[in-house]
Protein backbone atom coordinates (compact mmCIF):
# COMPACT_ATOMS: atom_id res chain seq x y z
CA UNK A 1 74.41 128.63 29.07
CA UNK A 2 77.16 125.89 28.17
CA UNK A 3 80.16 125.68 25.40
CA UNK A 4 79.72 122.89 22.97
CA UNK A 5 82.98 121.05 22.20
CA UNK A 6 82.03 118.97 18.59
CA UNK A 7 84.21 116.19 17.44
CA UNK A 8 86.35 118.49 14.92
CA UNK A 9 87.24 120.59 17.97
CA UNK A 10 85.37 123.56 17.81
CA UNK A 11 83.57 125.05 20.53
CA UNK A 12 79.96 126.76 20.38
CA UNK A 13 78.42 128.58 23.03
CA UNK A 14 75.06 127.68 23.72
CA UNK A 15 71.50 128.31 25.80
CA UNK A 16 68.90 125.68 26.65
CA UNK A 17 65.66 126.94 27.39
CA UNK A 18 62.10 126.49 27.56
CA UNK A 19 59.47 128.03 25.30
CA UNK A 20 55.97 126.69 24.79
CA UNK A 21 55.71 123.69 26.69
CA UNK A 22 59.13 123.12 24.74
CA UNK A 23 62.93 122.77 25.33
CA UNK A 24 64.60 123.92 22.93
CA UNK A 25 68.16 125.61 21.74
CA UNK A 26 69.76 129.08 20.93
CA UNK A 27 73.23 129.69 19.54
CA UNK A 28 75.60 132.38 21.17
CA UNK A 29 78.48 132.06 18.47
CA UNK A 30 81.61 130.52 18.78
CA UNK A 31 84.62 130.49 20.81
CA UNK A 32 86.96 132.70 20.96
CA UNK A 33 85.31 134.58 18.63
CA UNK A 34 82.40 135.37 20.96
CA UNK A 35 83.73 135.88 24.86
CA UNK A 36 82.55 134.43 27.73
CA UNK A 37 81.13 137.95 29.02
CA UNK A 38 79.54 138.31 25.39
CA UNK A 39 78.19 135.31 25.75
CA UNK A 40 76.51 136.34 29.12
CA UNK A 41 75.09 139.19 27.85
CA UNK A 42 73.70 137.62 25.25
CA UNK A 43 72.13 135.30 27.43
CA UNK A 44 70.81 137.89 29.65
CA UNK A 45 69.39 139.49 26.29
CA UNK A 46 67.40 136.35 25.78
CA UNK A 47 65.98 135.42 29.04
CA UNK A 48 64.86 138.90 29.31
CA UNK A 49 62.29 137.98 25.78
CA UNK A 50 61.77 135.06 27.60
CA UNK A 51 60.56 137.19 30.46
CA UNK A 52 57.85 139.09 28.04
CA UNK A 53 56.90 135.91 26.55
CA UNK A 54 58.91 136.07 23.42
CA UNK A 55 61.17 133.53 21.71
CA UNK A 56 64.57 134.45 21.35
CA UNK A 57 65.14 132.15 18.75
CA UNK A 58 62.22 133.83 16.63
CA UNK A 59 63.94 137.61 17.02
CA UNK A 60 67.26 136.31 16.12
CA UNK A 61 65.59 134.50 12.93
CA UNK A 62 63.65 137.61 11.99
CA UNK A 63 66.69 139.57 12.71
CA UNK A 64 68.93 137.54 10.20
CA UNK A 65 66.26 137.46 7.40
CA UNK A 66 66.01 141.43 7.52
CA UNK A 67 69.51 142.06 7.56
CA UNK A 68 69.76 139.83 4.47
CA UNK A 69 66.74 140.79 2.86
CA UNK A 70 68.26 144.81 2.99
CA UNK A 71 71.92 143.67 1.80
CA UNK A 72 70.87 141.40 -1.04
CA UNK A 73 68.20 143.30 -2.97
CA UNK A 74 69.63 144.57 -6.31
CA UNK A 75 68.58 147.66 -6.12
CA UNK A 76 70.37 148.28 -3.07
CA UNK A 77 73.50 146.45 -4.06
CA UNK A 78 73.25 148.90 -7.69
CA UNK A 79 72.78 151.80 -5.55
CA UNK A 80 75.93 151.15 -3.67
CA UNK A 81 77.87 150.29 -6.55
């Protein structure tokens, strides 16, 4: 896990890791938004998937896309209208 300082001054907390013969990148969220010991836990979250042979990058993907898939159907947005 590291913090990512960009040019514009924001910082991003980060995990490299390796998943299928590849190294690759998940993002934490971003300082101060997301804490240090958020960003741990998060962290632990992951390598644990890693652990099972899962890509954290994948669940957090799949998570996203059903969170907007059940917010943005009409139906749903009508219903809470």
């Amino acid at each position: 896990m590291f913090i990512l300082i960009k040019s514009n001054g924001s910082k991003l907390w980060r995990m490299k890791y390796k998943f299928a013969k590849k190294h690759q990148e998940l993002a934490l969220g971003k300082h101060p938004s997301v804490s240090l010991a958020d960003a741990r836990k998060a962290t632990e979250e992951a390598r644990a998937l890693l652990i099972h042979g899962i890509n954290p990058a994948e669940v957090k993907r799949e998570r996203k896309l059903a969170s907007a898939k059940e917010s943005t159907l009409f139906y749903d947005v009508a219903l809470k209208w």
